[in-house]
N, C-alpha and C. Protein backbone atom coordinates (compact mmCIF):
# COMPACT_ATOMS: atom_id res chain seq x y z
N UNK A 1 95.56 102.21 129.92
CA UNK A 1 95.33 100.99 130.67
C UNK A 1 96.06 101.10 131.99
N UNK A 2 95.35 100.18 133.20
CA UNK A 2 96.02 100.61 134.76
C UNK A 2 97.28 99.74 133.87
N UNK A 3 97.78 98.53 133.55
CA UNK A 3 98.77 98.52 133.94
C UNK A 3 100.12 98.51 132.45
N UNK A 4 99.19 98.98 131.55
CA UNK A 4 99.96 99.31 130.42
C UNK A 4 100.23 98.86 129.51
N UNK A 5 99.50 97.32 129.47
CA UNK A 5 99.36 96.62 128.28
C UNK A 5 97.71 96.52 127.55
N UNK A 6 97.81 96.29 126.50
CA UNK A 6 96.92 96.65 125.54
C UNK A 6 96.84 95.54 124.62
N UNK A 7 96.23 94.28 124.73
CA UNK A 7 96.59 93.28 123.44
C UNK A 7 95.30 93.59 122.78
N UNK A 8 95.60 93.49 121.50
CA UNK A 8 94.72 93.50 120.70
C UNK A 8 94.67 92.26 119.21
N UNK A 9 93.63 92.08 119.04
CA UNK A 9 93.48 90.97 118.06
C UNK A 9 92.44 91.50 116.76
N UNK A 10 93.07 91.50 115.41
CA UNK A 10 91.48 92.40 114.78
C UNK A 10 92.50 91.42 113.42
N UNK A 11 91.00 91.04 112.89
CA UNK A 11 91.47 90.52 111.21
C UNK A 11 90.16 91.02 110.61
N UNK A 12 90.42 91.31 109.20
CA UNK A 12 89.39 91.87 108.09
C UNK A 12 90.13 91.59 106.59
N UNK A 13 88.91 91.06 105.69
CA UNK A 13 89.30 90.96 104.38
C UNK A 13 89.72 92.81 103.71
N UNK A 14 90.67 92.44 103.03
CA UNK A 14 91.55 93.67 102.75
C UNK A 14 91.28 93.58 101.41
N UNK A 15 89.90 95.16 100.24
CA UNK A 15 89.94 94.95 99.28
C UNK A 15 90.69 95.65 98.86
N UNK A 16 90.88 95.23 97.18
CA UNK A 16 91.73 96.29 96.19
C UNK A 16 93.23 95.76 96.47
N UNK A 17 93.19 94.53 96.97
CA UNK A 17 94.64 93.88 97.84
C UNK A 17 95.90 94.17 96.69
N UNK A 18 95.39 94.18 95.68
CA UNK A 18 96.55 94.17 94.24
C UNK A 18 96.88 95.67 94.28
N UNK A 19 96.20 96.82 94.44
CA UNK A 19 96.79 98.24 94.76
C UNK A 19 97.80 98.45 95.86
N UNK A 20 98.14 97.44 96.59
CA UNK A 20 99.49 97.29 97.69
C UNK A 20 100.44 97.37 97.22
N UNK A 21 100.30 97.06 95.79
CA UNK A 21 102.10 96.71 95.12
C UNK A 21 102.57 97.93 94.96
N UNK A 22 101.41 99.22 95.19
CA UNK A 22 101.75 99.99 94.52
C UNK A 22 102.70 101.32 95.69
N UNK A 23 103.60 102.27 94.87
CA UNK A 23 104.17 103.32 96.10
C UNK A 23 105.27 102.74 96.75
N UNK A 24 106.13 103.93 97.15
CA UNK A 24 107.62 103.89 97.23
C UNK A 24 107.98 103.51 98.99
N UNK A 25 107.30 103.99 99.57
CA UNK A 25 106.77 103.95 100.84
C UNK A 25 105.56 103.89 101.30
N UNK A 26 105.12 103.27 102.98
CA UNK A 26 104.12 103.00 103.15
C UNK A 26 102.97 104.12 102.88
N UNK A 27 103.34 105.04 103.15
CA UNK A 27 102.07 106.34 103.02
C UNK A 27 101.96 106.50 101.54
N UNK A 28 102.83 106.01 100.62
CA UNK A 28 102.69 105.91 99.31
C UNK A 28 101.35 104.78 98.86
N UNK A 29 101.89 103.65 99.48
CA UNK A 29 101.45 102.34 99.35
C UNK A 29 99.89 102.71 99.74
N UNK A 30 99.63 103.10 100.86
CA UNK A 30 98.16 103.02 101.34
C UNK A 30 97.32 104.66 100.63
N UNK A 31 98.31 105.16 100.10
CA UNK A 31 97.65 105.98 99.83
C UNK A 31 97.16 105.71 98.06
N UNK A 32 98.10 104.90 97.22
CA UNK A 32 97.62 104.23 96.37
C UNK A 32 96.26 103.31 96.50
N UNK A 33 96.48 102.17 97.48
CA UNK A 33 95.70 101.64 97.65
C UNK A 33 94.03 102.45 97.80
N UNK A 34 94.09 103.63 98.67
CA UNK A 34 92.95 103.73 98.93
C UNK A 34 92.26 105.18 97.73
N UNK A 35 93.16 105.54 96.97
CA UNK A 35 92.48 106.00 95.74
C UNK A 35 91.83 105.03 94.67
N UNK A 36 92.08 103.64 94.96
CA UNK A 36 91.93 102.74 94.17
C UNK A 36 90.46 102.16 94.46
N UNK A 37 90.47 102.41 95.08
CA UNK A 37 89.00 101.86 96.51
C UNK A 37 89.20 101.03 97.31
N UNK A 38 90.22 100.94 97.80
CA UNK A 38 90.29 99.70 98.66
C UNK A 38 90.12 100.39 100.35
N UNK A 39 89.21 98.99 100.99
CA UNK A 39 89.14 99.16 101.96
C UNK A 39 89.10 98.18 103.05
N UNK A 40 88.99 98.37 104.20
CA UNK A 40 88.28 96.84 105.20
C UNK A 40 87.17 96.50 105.32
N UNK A 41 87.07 95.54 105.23
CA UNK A 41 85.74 94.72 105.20
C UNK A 41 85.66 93.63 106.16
N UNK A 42 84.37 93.17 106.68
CA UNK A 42 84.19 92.43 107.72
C UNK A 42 85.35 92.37 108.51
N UNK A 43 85.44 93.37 109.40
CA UNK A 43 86.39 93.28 110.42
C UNK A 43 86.26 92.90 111.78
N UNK A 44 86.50 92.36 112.63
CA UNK A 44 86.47 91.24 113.85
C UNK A 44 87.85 91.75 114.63
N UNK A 45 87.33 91.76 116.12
CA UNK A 45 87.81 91.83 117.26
C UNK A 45 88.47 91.94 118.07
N UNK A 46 89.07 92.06 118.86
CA UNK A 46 88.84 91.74 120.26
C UNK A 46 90.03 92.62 121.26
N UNK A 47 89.98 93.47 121.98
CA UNK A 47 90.45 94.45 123.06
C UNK A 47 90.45 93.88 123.56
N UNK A 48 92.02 94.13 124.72
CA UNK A 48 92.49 93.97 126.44
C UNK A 48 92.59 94.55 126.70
N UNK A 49 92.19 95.13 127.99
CA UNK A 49 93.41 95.69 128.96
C UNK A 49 92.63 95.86 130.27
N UNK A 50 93.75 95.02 131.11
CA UNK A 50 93.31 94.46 132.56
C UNK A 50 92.78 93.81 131.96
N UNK A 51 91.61 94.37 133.29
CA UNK A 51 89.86 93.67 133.34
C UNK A 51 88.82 93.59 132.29
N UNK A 52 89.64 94.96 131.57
CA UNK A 52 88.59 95.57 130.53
C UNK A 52 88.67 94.98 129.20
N UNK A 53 87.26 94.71 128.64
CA UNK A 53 87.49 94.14 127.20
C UNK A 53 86.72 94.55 126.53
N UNK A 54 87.35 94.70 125.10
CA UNK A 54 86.01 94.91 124.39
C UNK A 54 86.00 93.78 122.87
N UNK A 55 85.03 93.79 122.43
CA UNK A 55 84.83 93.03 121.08
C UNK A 55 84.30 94.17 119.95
N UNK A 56 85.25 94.22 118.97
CA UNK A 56 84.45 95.45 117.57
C UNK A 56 84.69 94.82 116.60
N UNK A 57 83.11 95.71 115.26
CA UNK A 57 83.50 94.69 114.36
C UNK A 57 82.80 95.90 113.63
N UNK A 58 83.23 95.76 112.29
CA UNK A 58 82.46 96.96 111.21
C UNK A 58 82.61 95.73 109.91
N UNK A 59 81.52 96.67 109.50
CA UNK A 59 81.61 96.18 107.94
C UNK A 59 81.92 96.16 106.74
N UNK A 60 82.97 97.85 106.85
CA UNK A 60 83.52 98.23 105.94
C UNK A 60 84.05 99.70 106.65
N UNK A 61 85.38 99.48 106.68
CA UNK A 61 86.32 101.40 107.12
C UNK A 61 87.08 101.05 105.63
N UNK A 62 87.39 102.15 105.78
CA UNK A 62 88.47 103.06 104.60
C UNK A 62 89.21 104.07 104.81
N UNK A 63 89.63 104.74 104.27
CA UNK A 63 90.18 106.25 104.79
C UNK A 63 89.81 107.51 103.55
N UNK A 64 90.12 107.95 104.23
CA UNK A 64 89.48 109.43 102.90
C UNK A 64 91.23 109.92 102.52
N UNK A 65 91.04 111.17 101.60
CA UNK A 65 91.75 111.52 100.90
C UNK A 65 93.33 112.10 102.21
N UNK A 66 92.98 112.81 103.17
CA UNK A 66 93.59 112.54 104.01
C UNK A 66 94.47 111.71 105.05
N UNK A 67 93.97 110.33 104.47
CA UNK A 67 94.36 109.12 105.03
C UNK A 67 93.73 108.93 106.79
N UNK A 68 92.98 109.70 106.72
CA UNK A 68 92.23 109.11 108.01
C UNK A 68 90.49 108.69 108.16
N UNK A 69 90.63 107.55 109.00
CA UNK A 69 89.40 106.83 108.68
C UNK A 69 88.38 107.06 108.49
N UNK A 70 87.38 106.37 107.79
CA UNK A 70 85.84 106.29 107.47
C UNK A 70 85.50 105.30 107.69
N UNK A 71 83.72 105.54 108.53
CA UNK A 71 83.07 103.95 108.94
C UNK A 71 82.34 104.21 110.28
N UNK A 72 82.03 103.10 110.43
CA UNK A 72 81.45 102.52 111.75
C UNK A 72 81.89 101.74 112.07
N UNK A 73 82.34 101.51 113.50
CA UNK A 73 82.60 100.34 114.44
C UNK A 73 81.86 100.14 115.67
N UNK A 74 81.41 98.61 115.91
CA UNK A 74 80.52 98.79 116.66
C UNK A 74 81.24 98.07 117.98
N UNK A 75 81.30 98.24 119.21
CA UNK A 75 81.98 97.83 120.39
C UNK A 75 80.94 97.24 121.37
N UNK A 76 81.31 96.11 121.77
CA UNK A 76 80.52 95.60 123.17
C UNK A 76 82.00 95.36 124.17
N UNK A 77 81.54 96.02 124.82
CA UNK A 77 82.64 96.06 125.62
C UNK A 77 82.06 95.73 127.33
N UNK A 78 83.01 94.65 127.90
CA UNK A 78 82.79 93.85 129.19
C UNK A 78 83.59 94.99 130.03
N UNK A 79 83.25 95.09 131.43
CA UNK A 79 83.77 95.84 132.21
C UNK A 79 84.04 97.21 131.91
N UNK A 80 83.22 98.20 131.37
CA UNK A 80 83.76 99.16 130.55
C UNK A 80 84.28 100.40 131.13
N UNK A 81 83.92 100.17 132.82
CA UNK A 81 83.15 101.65 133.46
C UNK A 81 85.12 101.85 133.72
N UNK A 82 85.97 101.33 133.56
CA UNK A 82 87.15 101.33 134.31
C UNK A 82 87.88 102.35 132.96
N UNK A 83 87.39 101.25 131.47
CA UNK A 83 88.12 102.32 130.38
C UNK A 83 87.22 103.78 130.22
N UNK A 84 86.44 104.25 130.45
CA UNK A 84 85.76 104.90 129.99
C UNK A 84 86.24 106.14 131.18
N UNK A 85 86.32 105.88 132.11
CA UNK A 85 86.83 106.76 133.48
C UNK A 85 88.21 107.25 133.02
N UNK A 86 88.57 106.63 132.30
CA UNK A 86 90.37 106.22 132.09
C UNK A 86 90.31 107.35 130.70
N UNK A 87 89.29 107.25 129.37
CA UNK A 87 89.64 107.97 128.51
C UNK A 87 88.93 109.52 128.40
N UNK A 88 88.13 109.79 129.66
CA UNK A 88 87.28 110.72 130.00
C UNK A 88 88.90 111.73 130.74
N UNK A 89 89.89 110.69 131.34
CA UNK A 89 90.79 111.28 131.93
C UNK A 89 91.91 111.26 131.70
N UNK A 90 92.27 111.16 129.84
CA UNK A 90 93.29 111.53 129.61
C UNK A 90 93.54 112.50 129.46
N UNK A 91 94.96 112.79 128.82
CA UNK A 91 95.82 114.33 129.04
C UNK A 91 97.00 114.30 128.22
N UNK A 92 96.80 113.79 126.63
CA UNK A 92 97.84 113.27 126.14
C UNK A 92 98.02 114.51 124.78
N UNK A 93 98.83 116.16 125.05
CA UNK A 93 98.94 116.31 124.38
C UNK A 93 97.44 117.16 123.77
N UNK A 94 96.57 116.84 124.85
CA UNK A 94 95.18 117.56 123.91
C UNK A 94 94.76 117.25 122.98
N UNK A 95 94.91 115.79 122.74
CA UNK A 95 94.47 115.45 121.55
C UNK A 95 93.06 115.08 121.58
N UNK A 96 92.28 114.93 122.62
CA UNK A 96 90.81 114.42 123.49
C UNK A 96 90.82 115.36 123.96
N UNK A 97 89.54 115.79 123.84
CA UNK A 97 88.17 116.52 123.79
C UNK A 97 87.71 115.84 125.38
N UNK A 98 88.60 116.36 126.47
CA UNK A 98 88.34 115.38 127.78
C UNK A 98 86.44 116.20 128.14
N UNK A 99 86.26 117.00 127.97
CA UNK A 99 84.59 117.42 128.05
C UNK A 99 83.74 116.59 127.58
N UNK A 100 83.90 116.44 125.95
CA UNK A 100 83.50 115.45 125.15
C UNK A 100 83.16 114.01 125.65
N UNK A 101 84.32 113.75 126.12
CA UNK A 101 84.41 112.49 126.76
C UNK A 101 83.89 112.07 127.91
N UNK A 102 83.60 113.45 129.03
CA UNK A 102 83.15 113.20 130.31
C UNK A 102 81.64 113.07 129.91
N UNK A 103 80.91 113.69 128.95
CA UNK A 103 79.31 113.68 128.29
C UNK A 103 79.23 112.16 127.67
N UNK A 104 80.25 111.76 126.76
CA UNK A 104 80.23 110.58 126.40
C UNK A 104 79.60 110.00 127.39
N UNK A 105 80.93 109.15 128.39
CA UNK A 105 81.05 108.91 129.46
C UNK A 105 79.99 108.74 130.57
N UNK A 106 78.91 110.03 130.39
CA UNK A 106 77.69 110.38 131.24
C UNK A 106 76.68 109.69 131.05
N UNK A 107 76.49 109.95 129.33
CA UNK A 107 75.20 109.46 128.41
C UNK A 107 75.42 107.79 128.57
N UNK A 108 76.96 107.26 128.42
CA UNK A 108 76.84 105.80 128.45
C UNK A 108 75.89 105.15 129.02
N UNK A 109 75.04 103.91 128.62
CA UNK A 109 74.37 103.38 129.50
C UNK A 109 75.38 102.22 130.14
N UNK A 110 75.21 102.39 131.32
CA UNK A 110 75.97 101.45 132.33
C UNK A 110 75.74 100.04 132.46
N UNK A 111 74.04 100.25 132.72
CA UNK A 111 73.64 98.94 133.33
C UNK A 111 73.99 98.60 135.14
N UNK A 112 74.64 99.37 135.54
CA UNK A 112 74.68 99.38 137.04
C UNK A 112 76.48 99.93 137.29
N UNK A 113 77.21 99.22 138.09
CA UNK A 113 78.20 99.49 138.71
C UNK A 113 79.12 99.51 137.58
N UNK A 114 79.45 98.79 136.48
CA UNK A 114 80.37 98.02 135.56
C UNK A 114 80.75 96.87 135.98
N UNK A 115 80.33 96.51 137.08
CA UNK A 115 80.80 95.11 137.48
C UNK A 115 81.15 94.06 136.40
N UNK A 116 81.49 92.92 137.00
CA UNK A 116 81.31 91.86 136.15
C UNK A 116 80.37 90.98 135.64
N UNK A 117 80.03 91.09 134.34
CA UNK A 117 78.86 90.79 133.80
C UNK A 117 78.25 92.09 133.42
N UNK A 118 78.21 93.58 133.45
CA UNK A 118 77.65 94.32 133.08
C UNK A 118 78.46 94.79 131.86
N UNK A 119 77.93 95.37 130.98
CA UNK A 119 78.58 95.58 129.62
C UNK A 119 77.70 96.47 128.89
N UNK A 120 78.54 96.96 127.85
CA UNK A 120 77.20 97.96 127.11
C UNK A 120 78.01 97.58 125.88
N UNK A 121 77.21 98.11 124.82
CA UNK A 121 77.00 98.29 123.51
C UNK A 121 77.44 99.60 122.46
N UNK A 122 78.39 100.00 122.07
CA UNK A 122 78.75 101.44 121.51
C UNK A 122 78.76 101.52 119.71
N UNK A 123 78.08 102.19 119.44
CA UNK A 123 78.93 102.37 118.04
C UNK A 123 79.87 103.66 117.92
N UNK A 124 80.65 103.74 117.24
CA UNK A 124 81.90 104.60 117.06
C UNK A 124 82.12 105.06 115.48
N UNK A 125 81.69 106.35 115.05
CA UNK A 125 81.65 106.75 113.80
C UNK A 125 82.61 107.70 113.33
N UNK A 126 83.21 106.94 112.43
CA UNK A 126 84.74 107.85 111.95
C UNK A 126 84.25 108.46 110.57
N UNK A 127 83.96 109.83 110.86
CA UNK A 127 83.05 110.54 109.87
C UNK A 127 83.90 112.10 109.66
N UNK A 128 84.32 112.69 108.16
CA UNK A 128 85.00 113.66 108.46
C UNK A 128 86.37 114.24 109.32
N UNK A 129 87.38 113.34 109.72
CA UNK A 129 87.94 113.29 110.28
C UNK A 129 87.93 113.65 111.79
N UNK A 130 86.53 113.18 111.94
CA UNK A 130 86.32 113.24 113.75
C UNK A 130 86.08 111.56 113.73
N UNK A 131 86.49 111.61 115.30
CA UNK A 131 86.16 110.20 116.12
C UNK A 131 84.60 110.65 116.82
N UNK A 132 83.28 110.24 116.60
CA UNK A 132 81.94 110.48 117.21
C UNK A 132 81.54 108.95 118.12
N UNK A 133 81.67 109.70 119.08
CA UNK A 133 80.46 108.24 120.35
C UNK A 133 79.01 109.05 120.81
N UNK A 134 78.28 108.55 119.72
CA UNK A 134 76.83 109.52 119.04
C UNK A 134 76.76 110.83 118.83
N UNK A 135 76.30 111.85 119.19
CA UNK A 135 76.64 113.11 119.05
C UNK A 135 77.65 114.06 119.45
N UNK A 136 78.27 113.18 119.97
CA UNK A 136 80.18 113.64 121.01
C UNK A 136 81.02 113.57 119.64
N UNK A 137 82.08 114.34 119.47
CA UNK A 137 83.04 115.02 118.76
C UNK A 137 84.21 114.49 119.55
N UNK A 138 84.66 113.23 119.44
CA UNK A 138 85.48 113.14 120.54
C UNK A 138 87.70 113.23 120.66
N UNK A 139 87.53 112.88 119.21
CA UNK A 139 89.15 113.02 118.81
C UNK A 139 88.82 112.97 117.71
N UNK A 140 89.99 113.20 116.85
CA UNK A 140 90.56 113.56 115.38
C UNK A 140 90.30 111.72 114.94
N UNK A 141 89.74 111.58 113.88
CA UNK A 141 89.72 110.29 113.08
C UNK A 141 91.16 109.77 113.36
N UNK A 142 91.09 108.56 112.71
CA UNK A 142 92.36 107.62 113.59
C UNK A 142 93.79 108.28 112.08
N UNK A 143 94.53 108.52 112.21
CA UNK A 143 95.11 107.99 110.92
C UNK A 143 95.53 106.81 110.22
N UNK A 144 95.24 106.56 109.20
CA UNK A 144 96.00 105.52 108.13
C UNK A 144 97.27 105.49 107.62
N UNK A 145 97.24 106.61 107.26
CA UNK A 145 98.40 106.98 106.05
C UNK A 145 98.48 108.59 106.43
């Protein structure tokens, strides 16, 4: 983000909620939990930063045996052309696939400048421990646990 804050707002019903009790520590805890089946469900919204916003919502993530995510999330995101320039041009460590990201980035449909009022539509598939924005390979799945 230009100026380094990031608020974020996201709530989702949490199943298998009684497998929490379980494990000595947190990577214990979620890693109980999610052999158990538990996962997120109806999850809701909402990204800052600056100008830029986005709204995501899935219908169900989890994590795999690895503890990193599984699912779809789907993003409408207001002003986007500012984050998208921004994650096409990070440098953190190599953890982004900045190629990946500049094709992302390319393929996006814009809708014009990014101005205000222009916005697009993304889904985001955490499949195999990749992060995919459609056929882009773009970072390592998020971790959980």
């Amino acid at each position: 983000t230009q100026s380094g804050m990031l608020n974020a707002q996201i709530e989702a019903v949490i199943e298998k909620a009684s497998a929490l009790r379980k494990g000595a520590d947190a990577k214990g805890l979620l890693t109980a939990w999610t052999a158990a089946g538990g996962r997120f469900i109806d999850v809701k919204g909402q990204l800052q930063a600056g100008e830029s916003k986005a709204f995501v919502s899935s219908d169900a993530l989890s994590a795999d045996a690895k503890g990193q995510l599984e699912g779809q999330v789907f993003v409408r995101a207001e002003k986007p052309l500012a984050a998208i320039v921004g994650l096409a041009g990070a440098q953190q460590g190599g953890a982004l696939d900045r190629a990946a990201a500049a094709k992302a980035a390319a393929a996006t449909p814009q809708g014009g400048t990014g101005d205000a009022g222009q916005g697009v539509e993304l889904a985001i598939l955490f499949r195999g421990g990749r992060t995919y924005l459609g056929p882009f390979a773009l970072a390592p799945a998020p971790q959980l646990f």
